[in-house]
Protein backbone atom coordinates (compact mmCIF):
# COMPACT_ATOMS: atom_id res chain seq x y z
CA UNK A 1 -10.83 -4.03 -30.27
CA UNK A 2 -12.50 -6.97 -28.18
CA UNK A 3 -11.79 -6.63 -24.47
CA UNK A 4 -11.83 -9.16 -21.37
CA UNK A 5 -14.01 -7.52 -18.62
CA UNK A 6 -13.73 -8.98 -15.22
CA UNK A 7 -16.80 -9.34 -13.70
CA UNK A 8 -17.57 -9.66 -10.05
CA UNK A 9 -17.28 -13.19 -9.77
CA UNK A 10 -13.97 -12.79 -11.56
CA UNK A 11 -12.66 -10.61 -8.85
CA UNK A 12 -13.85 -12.55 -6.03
CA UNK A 13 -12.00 -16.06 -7.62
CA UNK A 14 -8.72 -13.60 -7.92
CA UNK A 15 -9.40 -12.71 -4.23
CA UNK A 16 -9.40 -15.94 -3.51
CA UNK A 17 -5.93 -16.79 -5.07
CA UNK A 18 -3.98 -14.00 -2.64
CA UNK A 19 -3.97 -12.08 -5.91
CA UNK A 20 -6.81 -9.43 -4.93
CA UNK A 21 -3.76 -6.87 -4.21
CA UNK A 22 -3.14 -6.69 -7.99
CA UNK A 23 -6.00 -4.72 -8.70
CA UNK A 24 -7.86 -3.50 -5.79
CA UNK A 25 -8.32 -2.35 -2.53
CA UNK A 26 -9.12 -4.71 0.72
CA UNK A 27 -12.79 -3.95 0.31
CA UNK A 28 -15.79 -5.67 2.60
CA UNK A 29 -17.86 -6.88 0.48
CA UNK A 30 -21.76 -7.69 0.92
CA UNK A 31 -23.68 -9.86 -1.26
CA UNK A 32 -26.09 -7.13 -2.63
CA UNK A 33 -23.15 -4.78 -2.89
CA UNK A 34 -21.75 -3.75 -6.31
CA UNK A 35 -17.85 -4.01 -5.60
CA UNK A 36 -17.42 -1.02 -8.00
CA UNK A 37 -20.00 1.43 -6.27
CA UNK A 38 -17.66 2.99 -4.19
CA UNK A 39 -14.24 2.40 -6.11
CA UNK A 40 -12.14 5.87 -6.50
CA UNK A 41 -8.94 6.17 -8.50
CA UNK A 42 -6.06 8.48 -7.19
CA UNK A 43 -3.43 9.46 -9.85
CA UNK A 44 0.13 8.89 -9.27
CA UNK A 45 1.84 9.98 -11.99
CA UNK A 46 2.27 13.70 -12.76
CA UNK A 47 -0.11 13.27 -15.31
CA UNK A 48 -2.00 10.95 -16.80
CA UNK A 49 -3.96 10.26 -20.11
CA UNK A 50 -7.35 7.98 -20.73
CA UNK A 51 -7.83 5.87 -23.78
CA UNK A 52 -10.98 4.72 -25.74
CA UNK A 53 -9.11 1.75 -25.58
CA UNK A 54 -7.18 -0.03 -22.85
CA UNK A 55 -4.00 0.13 -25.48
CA UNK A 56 -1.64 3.34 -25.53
CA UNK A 57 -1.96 3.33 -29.38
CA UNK A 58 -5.60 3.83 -29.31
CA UNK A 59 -6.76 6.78 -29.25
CA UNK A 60 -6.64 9.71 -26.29
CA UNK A 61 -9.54 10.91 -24.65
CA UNK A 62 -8.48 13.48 -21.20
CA UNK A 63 -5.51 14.39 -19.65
CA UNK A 64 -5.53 13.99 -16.01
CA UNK A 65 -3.26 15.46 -13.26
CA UNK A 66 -1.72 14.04 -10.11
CA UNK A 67 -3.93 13.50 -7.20
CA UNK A 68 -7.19 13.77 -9.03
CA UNK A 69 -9.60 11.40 -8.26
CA UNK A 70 -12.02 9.46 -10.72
CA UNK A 71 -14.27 6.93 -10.26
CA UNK A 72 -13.39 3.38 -11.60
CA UNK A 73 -16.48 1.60 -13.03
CA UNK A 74 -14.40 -1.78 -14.24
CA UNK A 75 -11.87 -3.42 -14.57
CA UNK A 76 -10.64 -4.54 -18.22
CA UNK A 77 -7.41 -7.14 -19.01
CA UNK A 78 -5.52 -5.72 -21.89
CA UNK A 79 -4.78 -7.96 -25.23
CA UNK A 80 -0.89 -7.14 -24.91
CA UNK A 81 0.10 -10.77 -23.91
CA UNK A 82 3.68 -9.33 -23.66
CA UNK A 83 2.78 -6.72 -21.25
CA UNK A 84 4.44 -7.38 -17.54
CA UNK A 85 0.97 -5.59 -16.47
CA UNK A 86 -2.71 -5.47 -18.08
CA UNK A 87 -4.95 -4.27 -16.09
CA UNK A 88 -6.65 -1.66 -17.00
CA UNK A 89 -9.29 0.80 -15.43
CA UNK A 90 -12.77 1.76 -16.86
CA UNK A 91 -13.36 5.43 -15.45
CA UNK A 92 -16.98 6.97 -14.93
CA UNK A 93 -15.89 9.58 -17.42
CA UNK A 94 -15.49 7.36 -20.11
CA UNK A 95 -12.21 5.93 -21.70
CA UNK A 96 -9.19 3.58 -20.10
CA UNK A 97 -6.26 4.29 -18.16
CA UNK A 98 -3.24 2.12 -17.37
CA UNK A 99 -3.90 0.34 -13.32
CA UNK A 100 -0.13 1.13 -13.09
CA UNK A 101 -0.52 5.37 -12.65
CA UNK A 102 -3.66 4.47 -10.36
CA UNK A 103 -3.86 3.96 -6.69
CA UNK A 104 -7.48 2.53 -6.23
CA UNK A 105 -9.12 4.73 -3.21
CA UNK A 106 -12.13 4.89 -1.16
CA UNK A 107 -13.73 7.72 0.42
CA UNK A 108 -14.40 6.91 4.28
CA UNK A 109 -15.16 9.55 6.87
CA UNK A 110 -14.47 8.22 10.77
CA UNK A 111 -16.36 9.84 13.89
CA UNK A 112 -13.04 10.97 15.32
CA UNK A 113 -12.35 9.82 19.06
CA UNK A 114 -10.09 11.52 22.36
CA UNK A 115 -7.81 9.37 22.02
CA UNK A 116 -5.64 8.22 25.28
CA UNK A 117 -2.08 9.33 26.58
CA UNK A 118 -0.94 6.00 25.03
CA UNK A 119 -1.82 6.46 21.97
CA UNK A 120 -3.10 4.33 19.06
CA UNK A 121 -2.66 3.37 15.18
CA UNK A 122 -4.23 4.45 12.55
CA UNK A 123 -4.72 4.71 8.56
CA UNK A 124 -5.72 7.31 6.15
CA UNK A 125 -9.28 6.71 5.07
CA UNK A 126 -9.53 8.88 1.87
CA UNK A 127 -7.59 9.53 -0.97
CA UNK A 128 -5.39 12.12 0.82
CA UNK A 129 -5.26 14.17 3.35
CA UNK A 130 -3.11 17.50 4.34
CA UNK A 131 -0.96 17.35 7.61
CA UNK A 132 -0.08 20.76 9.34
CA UNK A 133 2.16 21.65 11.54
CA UNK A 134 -1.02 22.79 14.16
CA UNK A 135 -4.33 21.52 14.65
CA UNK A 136 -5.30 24.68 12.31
CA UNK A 137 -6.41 24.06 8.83
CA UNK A 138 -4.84 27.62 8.13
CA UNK A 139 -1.70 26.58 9.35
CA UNK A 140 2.07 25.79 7.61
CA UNK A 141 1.48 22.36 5.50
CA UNK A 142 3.70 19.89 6.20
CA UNK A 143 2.81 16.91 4.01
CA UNK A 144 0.05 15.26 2.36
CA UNK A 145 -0.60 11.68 3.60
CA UNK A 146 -2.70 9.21 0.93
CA UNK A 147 -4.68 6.24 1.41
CA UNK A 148 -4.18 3.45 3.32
CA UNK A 149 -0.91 4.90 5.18
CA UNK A 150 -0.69 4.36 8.55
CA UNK A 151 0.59 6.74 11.53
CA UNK A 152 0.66 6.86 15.19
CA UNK A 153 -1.97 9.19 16.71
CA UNK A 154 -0.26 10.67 20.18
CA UNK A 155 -3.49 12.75 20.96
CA UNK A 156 -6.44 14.60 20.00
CA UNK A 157 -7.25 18.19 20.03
CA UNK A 158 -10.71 19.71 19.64
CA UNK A 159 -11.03 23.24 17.84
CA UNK A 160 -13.29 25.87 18.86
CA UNK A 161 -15.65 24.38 16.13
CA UNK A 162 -16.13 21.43 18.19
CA UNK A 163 -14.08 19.19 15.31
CA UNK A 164 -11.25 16.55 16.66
CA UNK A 165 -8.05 16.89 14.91
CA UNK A 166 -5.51 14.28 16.01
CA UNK A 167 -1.61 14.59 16.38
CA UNK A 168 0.52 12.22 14.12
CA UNK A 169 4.26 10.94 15.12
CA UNK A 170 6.62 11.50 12.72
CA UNK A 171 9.24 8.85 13.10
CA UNK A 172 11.62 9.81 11.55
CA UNK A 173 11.96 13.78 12.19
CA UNK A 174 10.59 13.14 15.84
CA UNK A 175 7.73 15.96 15.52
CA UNK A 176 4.56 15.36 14.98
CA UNK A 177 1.93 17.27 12.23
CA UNK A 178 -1.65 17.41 12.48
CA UNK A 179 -4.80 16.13 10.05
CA UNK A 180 -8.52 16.37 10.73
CA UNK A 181 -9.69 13.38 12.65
CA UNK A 182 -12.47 12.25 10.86
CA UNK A 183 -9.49 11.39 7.40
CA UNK A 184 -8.13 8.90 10.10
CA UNK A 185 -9.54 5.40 10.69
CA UNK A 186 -8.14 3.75 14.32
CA UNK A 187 -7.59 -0.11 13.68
CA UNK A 188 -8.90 -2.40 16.24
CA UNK A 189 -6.69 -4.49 18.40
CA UNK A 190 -8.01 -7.84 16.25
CA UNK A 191 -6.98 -6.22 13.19
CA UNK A 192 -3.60 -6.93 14.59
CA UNK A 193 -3.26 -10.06 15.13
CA UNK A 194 -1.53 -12.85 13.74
CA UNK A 195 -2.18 -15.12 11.18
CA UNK A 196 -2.05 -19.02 11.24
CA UNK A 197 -0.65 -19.43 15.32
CA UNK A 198 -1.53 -23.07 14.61
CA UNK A 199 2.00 -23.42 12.40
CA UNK A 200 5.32 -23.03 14.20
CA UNK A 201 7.69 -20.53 12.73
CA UNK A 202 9.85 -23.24 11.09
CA UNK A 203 6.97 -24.39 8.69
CA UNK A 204 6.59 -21.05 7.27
CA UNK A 205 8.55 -19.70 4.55
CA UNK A 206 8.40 -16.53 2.06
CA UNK A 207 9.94 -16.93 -1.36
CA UNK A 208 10.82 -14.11 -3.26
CA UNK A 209 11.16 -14.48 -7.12
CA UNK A 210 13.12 -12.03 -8.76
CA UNK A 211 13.12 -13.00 -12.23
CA UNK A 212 8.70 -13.35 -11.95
CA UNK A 213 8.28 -10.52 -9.08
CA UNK A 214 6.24 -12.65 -7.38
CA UNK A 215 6.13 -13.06 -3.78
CA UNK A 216 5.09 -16.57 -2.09
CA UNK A 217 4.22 -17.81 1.30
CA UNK A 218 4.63 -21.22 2.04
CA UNK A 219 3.32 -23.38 5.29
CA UNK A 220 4.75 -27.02 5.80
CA UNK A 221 5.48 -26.86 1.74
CA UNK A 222 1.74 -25.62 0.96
CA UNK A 223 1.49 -22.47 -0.86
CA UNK A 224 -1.03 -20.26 0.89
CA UNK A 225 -0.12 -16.79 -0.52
CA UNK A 226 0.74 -15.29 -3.60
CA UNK A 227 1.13 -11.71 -4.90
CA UNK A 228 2.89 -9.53 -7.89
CA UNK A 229 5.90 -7.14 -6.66
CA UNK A 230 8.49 -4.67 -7.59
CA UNK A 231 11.76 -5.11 -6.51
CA UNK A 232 15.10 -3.00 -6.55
CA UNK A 233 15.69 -1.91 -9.66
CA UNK A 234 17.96 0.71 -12.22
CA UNK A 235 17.03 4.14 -11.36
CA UNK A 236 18.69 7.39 -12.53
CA UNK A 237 20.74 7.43 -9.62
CA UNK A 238 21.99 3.84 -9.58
CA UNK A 239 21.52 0.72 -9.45
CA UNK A 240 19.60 -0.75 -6.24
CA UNK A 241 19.16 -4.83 -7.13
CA UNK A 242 17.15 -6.74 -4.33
CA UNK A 243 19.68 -9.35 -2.81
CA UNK A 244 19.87 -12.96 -3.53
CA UNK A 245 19.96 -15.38 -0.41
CA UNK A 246 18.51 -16.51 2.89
CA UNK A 247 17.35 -14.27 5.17
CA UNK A 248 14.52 -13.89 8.03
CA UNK A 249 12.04 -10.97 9.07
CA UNK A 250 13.86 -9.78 12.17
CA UNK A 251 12.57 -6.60 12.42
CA UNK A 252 8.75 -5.24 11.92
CA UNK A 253 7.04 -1.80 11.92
CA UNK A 254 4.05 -1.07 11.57
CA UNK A 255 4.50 2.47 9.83
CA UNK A 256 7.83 3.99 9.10
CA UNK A 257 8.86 7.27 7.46
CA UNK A 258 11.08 6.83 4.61
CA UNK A 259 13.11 9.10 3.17
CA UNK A 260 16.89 9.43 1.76
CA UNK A 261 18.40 10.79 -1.40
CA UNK A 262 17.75 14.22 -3.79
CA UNK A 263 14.43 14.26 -4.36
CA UNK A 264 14.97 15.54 -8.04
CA UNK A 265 16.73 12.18 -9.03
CA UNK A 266 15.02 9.47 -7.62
CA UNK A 267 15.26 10.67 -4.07
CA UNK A 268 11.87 9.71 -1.75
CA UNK A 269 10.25 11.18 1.38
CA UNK A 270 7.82 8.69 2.04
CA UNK A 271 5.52 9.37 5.32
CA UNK A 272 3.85 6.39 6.88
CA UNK A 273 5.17 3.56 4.86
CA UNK A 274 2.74 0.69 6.13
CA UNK A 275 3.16 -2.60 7.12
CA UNK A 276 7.40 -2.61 7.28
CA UNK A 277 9.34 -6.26 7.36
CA UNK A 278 12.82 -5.83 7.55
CA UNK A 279 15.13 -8.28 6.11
CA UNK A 280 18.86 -6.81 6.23
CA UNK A 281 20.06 -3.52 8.58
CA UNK A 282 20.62 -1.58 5.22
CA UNK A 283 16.56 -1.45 5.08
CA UNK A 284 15.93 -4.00 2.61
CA UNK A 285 11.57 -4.90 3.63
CA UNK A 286 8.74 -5.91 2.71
CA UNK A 287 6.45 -2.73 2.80
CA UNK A 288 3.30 -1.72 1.42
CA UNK A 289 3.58 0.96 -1.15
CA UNK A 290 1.27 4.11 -2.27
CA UNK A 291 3.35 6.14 -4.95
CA UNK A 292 2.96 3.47 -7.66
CA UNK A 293 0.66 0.58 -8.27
CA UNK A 294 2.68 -0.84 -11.11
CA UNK A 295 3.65 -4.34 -9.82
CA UNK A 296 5.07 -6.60 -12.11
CA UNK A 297 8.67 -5.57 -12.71
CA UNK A 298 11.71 -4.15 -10.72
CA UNK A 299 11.34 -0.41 -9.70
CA UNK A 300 11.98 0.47 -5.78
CA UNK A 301 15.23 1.13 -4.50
CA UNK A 302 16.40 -2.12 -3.06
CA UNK A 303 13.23 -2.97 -1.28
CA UNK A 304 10.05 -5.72 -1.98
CA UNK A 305 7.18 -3.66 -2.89
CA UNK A 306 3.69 -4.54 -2.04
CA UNK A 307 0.17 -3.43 -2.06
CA UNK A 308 -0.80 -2.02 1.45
CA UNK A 309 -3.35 -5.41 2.06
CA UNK A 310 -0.62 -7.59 0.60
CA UNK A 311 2.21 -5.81 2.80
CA UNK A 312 -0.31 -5.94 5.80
CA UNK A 313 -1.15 -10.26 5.59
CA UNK A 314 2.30 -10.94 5.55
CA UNK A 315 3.16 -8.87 8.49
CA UNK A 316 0.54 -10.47 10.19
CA UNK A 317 1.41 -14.16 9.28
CA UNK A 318 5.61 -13.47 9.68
CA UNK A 319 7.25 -13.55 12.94
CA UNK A 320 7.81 -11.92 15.56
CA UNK A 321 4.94 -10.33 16.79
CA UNK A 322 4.47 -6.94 16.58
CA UNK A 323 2.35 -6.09 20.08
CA UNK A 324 -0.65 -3.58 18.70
CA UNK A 325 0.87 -0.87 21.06
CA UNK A 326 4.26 -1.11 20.00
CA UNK A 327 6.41 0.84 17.57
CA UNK A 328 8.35 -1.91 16.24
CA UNK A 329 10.07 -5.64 17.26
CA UNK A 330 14.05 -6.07 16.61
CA UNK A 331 15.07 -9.33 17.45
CA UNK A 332 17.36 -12.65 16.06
CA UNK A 333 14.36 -14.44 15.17
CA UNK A 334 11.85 -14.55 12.14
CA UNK A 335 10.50 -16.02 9.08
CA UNK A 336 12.90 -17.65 6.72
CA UNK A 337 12.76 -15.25 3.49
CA UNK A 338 14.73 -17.23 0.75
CA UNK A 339 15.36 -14.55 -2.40
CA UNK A 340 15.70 -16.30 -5.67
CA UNK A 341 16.55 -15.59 -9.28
């Protein structure tokens, strides 16, 4: 079976169209770097299978199990026209596996820092990392935290081996847990910031298209953003449809713990939820999402899934503000969202 590799220049024209977040990370690119040299895969599912073929008819190759990591050579577009997703992943190991069941990872260790009495924000910088309930790697477990989630670190504490281990808020249980510093990148102030000041409020606009799970930004009527979603779909424990209508992004977090439901039928206890842009009080957002990277079609329970970089732009570009030391902005203003079929 013939097969459509993307090659680097492919991926940096896709970048260029705001559709980047469909396949990979937010990566920094230089111009005698190989995007693909440092390019991990996490699996999502509970297991997952490789393919000699980017096709689930072709033949199997290795099982893989959740959380294992495996490095992603290329990228490969599958020949199902009809499929909602076709991006495949070429893995080191040889064989294919479906971009859906894959959250693309790097590896990134941080010189951890004391950090001050007001605290800062921060992401996870490799594939996962275990929080504990002390700064004790022999300590009670509390959760794992992947890649690209983002927490508020209160403070730092330095072991008798000299290593920093910082203290993460949890927002939702009001304790905090407690991962090795060096698994935590801080994000710098400019990071922050918003996008395009230069257009008032009223000239921007995010469309949400349920029917082609695409998400657009608009400014004065120019499309400047575009990305794949999942919105609310039919799960085994009901039905959870994204809304039709007008709405605006009142409310913005940067991280929020999400959790609600039984766990053993499509329940979720989600730590560090990044980039959060409320549209309705019942939790309806924009967020970035980790546990699946299978955009394309309805799946989440009622909210607008994203890819953490996707999430992160819009968060950025929306209004209001969300001031870098501050847990979250609730006001009556914000972006018009308008929610179509």
């Amino acid at each position: 079976m013939s097969k459509s590799v993307l090659s680097r220049r492919d991926f940096l024209k896709l970048s260029g169209y705001g559709l980047m977040g469909m396949f990979l990370p937010n990566l920094s690119l230089k111009p005698s770097n190989d995007i693909f040299d440092t390019l991990l895969g996490r699996v999502i599912d509970r297991s997952l299978w490789s393919y000699e073929e980017p096709d689930r008819k072709s033949k199997r190759k290795k099982l893989y199990w959740h959380d294992l990591t495996l490095r992603i050579t290329n990228s490969t577009i599958s020949e199902d026209k009809t499929a909602y997703n076709r991006v495949w992943y070429e893995v080191e190991e040889g064989g294919y596996v479906y971009s859906g069941s894959i959250q693309p990872v790097r590896t990134v260790l941080n010189v951890p820092q004391l950090v001050s009495l007001d605290g800062a924000l921060g992401d996870v910088s490799v594939p996962f990392t275990d929080a504990h309930l002390e700064a004790n790697p022999n300590s009670e477990l509390v959760y794992r935290l992947y890649y690209e989630t983002v927490h508020w670190v209160t403070a730092s504490a330095v072991l008798s081996d000299g290593s920093i281990w910082y203290a993460l808020l949890d927002d939702k249980f009001e304790q905090s847990y407690f991962v090795p510093g060096e698994h935590i990148r801080l994000i710098p102030d400019e990071e922050l910031s918003p996008l395009s000041t230069d257009i008032p409020n009223a000239d921007k606009r995010i469309e949400v298209r349920l029917n082609d799970q695409l998400v657009l930004g608009y400014e004065k009527g120019r499309l400047v953003f575009a990305t794949r979603t999942a919105t609310g779909g039919r799960l085994r424990s009901g039905t959870y449809t994204t809304p039709v209508g007008d709405y605006i992004t009142y409310h913005k977090r940067p991280t929020r713990h999400m959790a609600a439901g039984d766990l053993a039928s499509s329940g979720f206890d989600l730590p560090g939820v990044p980039w959060v842009t409320y549209i309705k009080e019942n939790g309806t957002s924009f967020h970035g999402t980790y546990w699946h990277n299978d955009y394309g079609r309805p799946r989440s329970h009622g909210c607008i899934n994203l890819t953490p970089q996707a999430a992160k732009w819009l968060y950025r570009w929306s209004t209001p503000t969300v001031p870098s030391n501050k847990e979250f902005v609730y006001g009556r203003v914000g972006t018009r969202v308008d929610i179509i079929e």
